[in-house]
Protein backbone atom coordinates (compact mmCIF):
# COMPACT_ATOMS: atom_id res chain seq x y z
CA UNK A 1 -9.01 78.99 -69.54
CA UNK A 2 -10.87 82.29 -68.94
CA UNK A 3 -14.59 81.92 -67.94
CA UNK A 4 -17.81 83.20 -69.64
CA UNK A 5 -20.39 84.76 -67.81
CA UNK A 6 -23.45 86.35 -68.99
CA UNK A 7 -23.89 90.20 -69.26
CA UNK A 8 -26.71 91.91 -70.55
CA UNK A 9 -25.63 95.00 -71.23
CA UNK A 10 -22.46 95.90 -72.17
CA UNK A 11 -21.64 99.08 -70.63
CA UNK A 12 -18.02 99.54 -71.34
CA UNK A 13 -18.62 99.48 -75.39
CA UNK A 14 -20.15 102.83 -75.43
CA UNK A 15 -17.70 104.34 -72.76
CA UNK A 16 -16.24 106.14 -75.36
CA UNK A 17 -19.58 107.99 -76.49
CA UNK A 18 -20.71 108.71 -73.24
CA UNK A 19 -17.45 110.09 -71.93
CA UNK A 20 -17.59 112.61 -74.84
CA UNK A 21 -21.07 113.28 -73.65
CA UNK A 22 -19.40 114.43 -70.33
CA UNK A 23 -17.47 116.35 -71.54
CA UNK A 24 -19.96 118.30 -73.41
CA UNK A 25 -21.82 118.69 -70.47
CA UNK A 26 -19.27 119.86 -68.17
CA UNK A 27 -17.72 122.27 -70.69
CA UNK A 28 -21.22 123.86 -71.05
CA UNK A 29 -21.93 123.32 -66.92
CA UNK A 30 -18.48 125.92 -66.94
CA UNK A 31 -19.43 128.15 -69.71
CA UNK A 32 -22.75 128.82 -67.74
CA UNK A 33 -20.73 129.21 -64.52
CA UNK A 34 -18.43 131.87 -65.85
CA UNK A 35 -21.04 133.64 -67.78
CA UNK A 36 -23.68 133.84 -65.37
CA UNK A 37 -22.71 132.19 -62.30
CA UNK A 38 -24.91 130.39 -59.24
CA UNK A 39 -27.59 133.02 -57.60
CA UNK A 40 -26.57 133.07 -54.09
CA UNK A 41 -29.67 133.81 -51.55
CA UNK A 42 -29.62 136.12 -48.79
CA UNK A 43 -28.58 133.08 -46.35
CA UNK A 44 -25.05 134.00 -48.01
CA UNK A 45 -25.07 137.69 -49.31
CA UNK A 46 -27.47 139.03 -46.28
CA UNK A 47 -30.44 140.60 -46.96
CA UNK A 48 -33.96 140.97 -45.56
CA UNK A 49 -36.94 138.12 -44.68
CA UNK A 50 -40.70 138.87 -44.08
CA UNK A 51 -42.60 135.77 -43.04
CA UNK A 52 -46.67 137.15 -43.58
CA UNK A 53 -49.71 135.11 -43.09
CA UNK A 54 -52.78 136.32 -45.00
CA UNK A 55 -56.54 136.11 -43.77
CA UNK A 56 -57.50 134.52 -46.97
CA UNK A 57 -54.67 132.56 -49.94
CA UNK A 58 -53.19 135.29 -52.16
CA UNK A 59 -51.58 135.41 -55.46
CA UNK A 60 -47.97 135.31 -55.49
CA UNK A 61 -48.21 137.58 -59.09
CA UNK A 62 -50.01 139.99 -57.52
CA UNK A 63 -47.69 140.66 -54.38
CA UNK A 64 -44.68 140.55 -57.03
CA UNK A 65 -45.92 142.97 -59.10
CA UNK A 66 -47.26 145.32 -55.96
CA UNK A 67 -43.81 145.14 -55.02
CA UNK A 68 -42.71 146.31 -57.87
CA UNK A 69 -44.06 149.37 -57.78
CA UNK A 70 -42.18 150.06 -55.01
CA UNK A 71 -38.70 148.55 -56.45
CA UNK A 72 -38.93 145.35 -54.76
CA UNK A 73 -39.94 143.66 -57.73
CA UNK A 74 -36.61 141.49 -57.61
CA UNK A 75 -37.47 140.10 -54.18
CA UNK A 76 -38.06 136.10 -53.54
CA UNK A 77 -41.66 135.44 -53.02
CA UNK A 78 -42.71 132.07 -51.58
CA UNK A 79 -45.91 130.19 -50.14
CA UNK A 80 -44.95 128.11 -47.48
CA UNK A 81 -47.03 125.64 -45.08
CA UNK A 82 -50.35 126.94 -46.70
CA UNK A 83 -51.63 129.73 -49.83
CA UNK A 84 -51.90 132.00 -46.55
CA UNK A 85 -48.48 131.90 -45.64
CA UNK A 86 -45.84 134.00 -47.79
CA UNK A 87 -42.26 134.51 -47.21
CA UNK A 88 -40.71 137.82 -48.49
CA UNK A 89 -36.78 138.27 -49.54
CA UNK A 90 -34.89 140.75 -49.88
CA UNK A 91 -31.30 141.42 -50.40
CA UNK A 92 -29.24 144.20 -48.90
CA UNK A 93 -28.32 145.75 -51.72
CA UNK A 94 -32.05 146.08 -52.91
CA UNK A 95 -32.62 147.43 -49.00
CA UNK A 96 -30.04 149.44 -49.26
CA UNK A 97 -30.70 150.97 -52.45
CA UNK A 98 -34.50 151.64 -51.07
CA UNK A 99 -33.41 153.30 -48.21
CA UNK A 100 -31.18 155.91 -50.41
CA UNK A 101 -33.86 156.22 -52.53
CA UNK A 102 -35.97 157.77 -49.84
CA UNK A 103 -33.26 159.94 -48.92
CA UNK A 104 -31.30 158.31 -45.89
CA UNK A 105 -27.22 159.05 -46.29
CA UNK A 106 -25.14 158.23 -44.17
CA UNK A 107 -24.32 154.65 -42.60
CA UNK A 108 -26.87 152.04 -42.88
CA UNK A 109 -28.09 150.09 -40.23
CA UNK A 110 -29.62 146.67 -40.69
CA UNK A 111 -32.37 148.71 -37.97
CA UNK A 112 -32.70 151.36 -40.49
CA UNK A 113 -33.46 149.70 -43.45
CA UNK A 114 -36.13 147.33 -41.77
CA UNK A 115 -37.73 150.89 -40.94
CA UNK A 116 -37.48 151.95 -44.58
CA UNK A 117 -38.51 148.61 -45.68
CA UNK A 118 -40.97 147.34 -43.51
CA UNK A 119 -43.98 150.31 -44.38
CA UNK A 120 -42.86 149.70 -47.96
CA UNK A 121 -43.83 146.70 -48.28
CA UNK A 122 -47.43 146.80 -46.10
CA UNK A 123 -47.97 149.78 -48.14
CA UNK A 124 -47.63 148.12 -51.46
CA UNK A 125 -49.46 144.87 -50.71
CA UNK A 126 -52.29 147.74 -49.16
CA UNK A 127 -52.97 148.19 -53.10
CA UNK A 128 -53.58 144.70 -53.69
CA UNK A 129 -56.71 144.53 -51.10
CA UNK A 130 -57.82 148.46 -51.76
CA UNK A 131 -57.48 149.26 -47.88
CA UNK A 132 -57.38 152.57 -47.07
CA UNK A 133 -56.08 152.93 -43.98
CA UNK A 134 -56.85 156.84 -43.47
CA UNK A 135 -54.77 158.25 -41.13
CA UNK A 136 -55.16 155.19 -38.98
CA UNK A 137 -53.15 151.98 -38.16
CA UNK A 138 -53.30 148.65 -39.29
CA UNK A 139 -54.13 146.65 -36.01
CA UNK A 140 -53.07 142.98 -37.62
CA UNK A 141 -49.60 144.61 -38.36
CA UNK A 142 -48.70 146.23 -34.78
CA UNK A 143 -46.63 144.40 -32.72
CA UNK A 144 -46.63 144.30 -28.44
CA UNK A 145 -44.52 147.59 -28.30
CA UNK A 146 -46.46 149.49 -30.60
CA UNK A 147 -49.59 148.97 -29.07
CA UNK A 148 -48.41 149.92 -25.33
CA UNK A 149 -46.91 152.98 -26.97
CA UNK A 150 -50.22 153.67 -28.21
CA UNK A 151 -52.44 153.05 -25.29
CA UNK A 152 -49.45 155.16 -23.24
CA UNK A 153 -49.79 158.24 -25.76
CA UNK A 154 -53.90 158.29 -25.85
CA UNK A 155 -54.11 157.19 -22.23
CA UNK A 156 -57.48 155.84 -22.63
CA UNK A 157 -58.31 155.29 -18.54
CA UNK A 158 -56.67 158.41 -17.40
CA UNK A 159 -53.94 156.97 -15.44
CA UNK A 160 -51.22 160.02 -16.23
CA UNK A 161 -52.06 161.16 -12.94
CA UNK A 162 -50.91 158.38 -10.77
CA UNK A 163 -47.49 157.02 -10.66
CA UNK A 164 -45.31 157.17 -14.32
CA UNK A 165 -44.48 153.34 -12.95
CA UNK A 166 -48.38 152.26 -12.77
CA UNK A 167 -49.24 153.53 -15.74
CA UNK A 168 -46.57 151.59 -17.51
CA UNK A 169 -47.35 148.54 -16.01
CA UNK A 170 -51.27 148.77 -16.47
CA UNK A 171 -50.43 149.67 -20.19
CA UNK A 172 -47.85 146.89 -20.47
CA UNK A 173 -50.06 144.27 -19.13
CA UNK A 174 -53.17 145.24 -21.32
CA UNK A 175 -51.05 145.18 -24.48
CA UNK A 176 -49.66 141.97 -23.72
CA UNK A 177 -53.37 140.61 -23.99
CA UNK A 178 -54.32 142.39 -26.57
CA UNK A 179 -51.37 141.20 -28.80
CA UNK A 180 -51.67 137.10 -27.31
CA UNK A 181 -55.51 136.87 -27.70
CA UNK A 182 -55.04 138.59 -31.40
CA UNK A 183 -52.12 135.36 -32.17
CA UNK A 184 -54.60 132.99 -30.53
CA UNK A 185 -57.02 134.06 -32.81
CA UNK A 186 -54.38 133.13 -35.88
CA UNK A 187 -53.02 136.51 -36.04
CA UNK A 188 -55.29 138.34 -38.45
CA UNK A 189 -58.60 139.16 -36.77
CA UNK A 190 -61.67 139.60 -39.23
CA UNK A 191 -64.03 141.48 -36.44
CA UNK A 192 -63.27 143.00 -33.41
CA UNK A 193 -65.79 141.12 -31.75
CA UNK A 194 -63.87 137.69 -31.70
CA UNK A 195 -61.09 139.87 -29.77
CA UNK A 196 -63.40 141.58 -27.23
CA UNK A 197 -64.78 138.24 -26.72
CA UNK A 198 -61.51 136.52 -25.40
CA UNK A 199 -60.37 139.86 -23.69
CA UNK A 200 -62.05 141.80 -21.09
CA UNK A 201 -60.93 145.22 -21.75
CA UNK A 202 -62.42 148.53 -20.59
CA UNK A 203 -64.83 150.11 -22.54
CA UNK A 204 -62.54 153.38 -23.01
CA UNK A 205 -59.81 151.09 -24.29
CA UNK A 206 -62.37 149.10 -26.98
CA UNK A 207 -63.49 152.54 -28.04
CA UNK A 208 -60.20 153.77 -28.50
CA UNK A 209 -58.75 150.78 -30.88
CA UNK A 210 -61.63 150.67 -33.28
CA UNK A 211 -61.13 154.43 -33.33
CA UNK A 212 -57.45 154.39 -34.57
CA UNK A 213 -57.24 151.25 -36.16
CA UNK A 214 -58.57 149.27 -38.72
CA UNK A 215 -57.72 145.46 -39.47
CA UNK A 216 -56.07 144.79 -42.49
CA UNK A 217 -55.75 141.31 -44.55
CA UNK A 218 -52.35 140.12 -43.23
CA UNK A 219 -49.81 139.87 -40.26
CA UNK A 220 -46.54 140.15 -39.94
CA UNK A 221 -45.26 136.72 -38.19
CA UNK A 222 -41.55 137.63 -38.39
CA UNK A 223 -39.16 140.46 -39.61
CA UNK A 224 -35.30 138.60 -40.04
CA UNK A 225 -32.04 140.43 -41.20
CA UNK A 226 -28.71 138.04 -42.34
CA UNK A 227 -25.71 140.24 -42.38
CA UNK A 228 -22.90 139.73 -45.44
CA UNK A 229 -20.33 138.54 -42.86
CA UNK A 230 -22.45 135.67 -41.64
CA UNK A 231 -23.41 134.57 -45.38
CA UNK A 232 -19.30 134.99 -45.70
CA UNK A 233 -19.32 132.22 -42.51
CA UNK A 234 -21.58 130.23 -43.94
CA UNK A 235 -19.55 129.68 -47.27
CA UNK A 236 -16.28 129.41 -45.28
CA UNK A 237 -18.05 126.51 -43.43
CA UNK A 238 -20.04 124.86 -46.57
CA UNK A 239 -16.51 124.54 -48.62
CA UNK A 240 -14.72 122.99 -45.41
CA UNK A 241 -17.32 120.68 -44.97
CA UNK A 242 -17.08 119.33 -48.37
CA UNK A 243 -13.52 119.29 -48.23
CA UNK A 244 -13.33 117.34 -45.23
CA UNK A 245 -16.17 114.84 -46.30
CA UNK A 246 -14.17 114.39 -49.68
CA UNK A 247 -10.81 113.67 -47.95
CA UNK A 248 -12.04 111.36 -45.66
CA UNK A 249 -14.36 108.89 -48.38
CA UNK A 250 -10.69 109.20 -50.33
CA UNK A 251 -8.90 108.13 -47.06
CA UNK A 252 -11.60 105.03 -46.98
CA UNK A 253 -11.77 104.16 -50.63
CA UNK A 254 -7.82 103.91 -50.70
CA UNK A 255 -7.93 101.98 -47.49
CA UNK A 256 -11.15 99.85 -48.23
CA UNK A 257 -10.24 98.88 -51.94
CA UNK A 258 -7.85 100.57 -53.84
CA UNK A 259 -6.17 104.38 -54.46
CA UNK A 260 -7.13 104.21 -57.93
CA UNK A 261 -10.77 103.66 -57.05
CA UNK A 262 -10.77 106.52 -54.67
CA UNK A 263 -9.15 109.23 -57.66
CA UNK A 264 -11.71 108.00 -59.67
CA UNK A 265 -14.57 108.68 -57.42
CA UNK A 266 -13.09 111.95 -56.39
CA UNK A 267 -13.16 112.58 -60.71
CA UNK A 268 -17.17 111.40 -60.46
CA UNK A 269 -18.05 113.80 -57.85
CA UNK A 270 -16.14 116.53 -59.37
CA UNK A 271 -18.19 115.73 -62.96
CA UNK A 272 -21.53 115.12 -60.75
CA UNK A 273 -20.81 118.81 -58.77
CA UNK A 274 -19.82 120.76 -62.05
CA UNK A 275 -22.96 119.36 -63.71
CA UNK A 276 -25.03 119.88 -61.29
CA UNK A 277 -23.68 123.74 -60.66
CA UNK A 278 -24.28 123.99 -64.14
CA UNK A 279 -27.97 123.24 -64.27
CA UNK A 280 -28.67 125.59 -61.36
CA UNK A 281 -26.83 128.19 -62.87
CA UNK A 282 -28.58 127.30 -66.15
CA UNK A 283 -32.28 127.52 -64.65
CA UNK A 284 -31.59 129.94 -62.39
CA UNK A 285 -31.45 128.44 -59.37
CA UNK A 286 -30.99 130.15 -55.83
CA UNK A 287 -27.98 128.63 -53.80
CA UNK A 288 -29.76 128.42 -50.23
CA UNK A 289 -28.91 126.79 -46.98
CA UNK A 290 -31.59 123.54 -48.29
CA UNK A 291 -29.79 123.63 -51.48
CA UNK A 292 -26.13 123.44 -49.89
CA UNK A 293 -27.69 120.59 -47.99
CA UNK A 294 -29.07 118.95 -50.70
CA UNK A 295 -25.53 119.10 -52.54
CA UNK A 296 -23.97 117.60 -49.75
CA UNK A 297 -26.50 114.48 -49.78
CA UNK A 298 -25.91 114.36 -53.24
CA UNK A 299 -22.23 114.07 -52.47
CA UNK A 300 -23.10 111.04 -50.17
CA UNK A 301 -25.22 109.35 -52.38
CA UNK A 302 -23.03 109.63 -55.57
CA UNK A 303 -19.95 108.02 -53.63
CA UNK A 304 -22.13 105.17 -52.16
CA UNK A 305 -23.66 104.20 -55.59
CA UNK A 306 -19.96 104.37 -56.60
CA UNK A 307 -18.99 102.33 -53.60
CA UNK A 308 -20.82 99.64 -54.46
CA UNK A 309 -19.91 98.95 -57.74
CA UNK A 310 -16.55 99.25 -56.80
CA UNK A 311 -17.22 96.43 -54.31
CA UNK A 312 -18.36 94.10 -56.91
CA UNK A 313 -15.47 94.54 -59.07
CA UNK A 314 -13.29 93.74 -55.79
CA UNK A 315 -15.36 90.30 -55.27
CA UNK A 316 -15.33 89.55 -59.11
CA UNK A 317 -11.56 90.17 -59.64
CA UNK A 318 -10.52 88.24 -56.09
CA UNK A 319 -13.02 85.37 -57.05
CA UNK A 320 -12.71 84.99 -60.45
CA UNK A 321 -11.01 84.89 -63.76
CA UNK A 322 -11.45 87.54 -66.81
CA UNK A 323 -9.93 87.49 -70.03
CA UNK A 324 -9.89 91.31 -69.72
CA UNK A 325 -10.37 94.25 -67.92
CA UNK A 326 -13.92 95.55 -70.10
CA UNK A 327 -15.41 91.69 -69.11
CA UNK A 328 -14.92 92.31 -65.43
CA UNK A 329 -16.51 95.57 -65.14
CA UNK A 330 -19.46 94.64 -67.79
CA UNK A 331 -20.09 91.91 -65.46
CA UNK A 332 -19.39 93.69 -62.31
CA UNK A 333 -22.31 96.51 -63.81
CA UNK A 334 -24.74 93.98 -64.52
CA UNK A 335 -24.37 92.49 -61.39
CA UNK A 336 -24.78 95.77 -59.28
CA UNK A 337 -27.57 97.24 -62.23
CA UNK A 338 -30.71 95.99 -60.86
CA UNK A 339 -29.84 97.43 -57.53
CA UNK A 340 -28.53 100.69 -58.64
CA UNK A 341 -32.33 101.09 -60.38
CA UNK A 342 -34.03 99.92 -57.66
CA UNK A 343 -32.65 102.94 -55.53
CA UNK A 344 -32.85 105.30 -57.61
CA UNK A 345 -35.77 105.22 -59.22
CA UNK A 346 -37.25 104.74 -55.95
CA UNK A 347 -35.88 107.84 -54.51
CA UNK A 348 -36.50 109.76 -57.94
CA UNK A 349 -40.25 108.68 -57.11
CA UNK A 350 -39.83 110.35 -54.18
CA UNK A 351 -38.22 113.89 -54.90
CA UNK A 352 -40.59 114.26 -58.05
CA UNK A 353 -43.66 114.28 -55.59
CA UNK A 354 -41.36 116.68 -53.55
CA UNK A 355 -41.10 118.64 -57.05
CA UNK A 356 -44.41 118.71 -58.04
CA UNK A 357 -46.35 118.89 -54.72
CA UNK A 358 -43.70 120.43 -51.96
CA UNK A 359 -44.17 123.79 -52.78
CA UNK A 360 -41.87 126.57 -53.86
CA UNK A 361 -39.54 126.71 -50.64
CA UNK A 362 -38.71 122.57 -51.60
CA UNK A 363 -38.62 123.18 -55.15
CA UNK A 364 -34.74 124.08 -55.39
CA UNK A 365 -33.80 121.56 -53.20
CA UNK A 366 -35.73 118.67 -54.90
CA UNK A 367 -34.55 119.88 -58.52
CA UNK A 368 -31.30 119.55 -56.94
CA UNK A 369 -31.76 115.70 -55.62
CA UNK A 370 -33.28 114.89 -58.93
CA UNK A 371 -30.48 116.26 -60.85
CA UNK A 372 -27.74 114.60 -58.96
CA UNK A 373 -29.24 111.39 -58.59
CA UNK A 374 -29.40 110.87 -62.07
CA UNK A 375 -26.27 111.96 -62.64
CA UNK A 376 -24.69 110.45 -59.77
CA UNK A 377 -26.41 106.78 -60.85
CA UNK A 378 -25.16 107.52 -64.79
CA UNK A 379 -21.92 108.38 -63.12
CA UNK A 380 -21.11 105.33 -61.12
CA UNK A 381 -20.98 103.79 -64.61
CA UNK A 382 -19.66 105.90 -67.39
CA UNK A 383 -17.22 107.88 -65.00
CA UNK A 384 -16.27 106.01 -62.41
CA UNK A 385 -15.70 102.61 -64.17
CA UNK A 386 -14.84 104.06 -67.25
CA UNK A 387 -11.67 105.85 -66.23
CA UNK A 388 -10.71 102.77 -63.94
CA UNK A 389 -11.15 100.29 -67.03
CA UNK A 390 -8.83 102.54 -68.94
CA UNK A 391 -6.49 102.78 -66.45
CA UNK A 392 -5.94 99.46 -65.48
CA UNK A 393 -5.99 98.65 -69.57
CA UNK A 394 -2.90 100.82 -69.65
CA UNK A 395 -1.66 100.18 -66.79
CA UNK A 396 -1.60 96.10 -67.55
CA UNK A 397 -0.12 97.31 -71.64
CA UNK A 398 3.10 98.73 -69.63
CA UNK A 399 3.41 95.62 -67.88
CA UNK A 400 3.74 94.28 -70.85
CA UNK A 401 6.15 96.08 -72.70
CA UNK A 402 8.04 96.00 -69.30
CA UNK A 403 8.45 92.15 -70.05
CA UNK A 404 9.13 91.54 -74.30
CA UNK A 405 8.65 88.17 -75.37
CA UNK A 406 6.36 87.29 -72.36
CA UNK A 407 3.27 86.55 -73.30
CA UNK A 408 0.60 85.37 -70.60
CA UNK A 409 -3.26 86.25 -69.55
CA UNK A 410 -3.06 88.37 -66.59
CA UNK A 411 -5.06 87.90 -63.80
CA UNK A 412 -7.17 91.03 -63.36
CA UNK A 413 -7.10 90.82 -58.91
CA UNK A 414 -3.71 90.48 -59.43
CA UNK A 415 -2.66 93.48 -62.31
CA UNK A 416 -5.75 95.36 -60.41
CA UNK A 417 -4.43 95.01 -56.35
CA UNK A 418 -0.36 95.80 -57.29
């Protein structure tokens, strides 16, 4: 005689619905991906980064539409750390294009562009602030080089007459403290006082910097290129990765309960990943090195939610007695459901304060989190139970029709572990 057991919910009545809902969703998740595809960022088709820091917090709208006077309204703009703090990208092809546009031919060199690039940019965000630099040189934007060069070429203490090797060294060591005590300072000095006040220099050489420069509203912290062949590498290496993570939780899933289990959660990560594509591709989304990591944790997460209602249904079906296969994985679901909420709405807590209150540069990667955790915890029910229920329903009809006449109640550990 079968036993009852209570169940709250029954899942598997509605399998039906909800699998056509899946369906729906991947079939649009595809349509988006062929029509528009996943933006890829310039970790994988190269391109150009800025990182500035502003004396005072800026407005993103105002930078982008600067920018765009210059064609570089396309670029990624992002705060990050503070309002101060803005990260510029750029992608070759925009770089590229720029650099033709202002006449280079000829082979392009990742060096050549950041030339082209580089004034462009500190020239349009100029605008924003109304400097006018007037023939001179923005002293917050000149790196350690550029400032020996300088002192060199004006030679304000008169050293061309001794030894070409003095002079360089004299130079060198003077610009060195020039360019630490302005970084000490935060990198954007307001007054040239707070520099002459951490530096001793000469007279002649104070004179000669507020002569020929004037300090401007930002820094440049750090000028990065990412060539096409290493975004290539990084793609190479994100699709072997998940390849080799999905072969080996198959490899345990057979091993640890049953090969039909591990298809099955192979076909819920494939439905989680295609939806989850989708939306990005959907919203717009930028595929970045965060994201890819944040659709590998997704990848981890789904299978362990699946992994542990999988477990249940083990214990039930070696333990106990069903009259069917939709009783033992109703039960098995409202067994495991109070701890499949429990995570994730506690982890949903979690990435919607990322969301909300990260910042732009987590914003992708938490809309990425959120998305798969819901539809990694919806999975692990409709999906991943679903299809096994059905196949172990047909699977135990052909055992029947292998045996006419012979008419019996199956136990489910037994029809489920052949």
């Amino acid at each position: 005689m079968a036993q009852t057991y209570r169940i709250r919910i029954r899942f598997m009545r509605y399998r039906p619905v909800f699998l056509v809902i899946s369906i729906v969703l991947m079939a649009a998740s595809v349509f988006f991906l062929v029509t528009r595809g996943v933006r890829r960022g310039i970790d994988f088709t190269g391109g150009l980064l800025m990182q500035l820091h502003f004396r005072e917090p800026v407005d993103i709208g105002k930078i982008r539409q600067a920018l765009a006077q210059v064609g570089l309204g396309d670029s990624t703009i992002q705060e990050y750390g503070s309002p101060e703090n803005v990260i510029i990208r750029t992608s070759m092809e925009r770089a590229e294009a720029l650099a033709r546009a202002r006449g280079i031919r000829g082979e392009l060199s990742t060096e050549v562009m950041l030339e082209q690039l580089v004034p462009e940019v500190t020239r349009a965000i100029y605008t924003i602030f109304h400097v006018d630099l007037q023939d001179k040189q923005d002293f917050n934007t000149t790196d350690r080089p550029r400032i020996q060069r300088f002192l060199m070429d004006k030679d304000p203490l008169g050293l061309k007459e001794s030894a070409p090797d003095q002079m360089e060294s004299r130079y060198s060591a003077l610009a060195q403290q020039i360019y630490d005590a302005r970084l000490e300072l935060g990198g954007v000095l307001n007054d040239w006082k707070d520099l002459f006040a951490r530096v001793d220099l000469p007279p002649a050489v104070r004179s000669m910097l507020q002569d020929h420069f004037v300090l401007g509203p930002f820094t440049i912290f750090s000028i990065e290129s990412v060539g096409p062949q290493i975004g290539r590498e990084l793609i190479r290496k994100a699709v072997t990765a998940v390849l080799v993570s999905l072969t080996f939780m198959l490899v345990y899933i057979w091993f640890r309960f049953d090969l039909v289990f591990g298809v099955m959660a192979l076909m819920c990560l494939i439905h989680d990943v295609t939806i989850l594509l989708g939306a990005m591709s959907f919203t717009g989304r930028e595929l970045s090195l965060p994201v890819l990591a944040a659709l590998l944790t997704v990848v981890g997460y789904d299978v362990n939610d699946t992994i542990i209602v999988y477990d249940r249904v083990r214990e039930n079906r070696n333990a106990r007695r069903f009259s069917n296969f939709i009783e033992l994985f109703d039960v098995s679901l409202n067994q495991t459901l109070s701890r499949t909420l429990l995570t994730s709405l506690t982890t949903l807590f979690v990435l919607l304060v990322i969301y909300f209150f990260g910042g732009v540069v987590l914003n992708d990667f938490a809309f990425v989190m959120i998305v798969g955790v819901i539809a990694g915890t919806y999975s692990s029910i409709y999906i991943a139970s679903s299809l096994s229920a059905y196949w172990y329903e047909w699977r135990q009809k052909r055992a029947r029709a292998t045996v006419p006449g012979r008419r019996r109640v199956p136990r489910t550990a037994r029809a489920a572990g052949r």
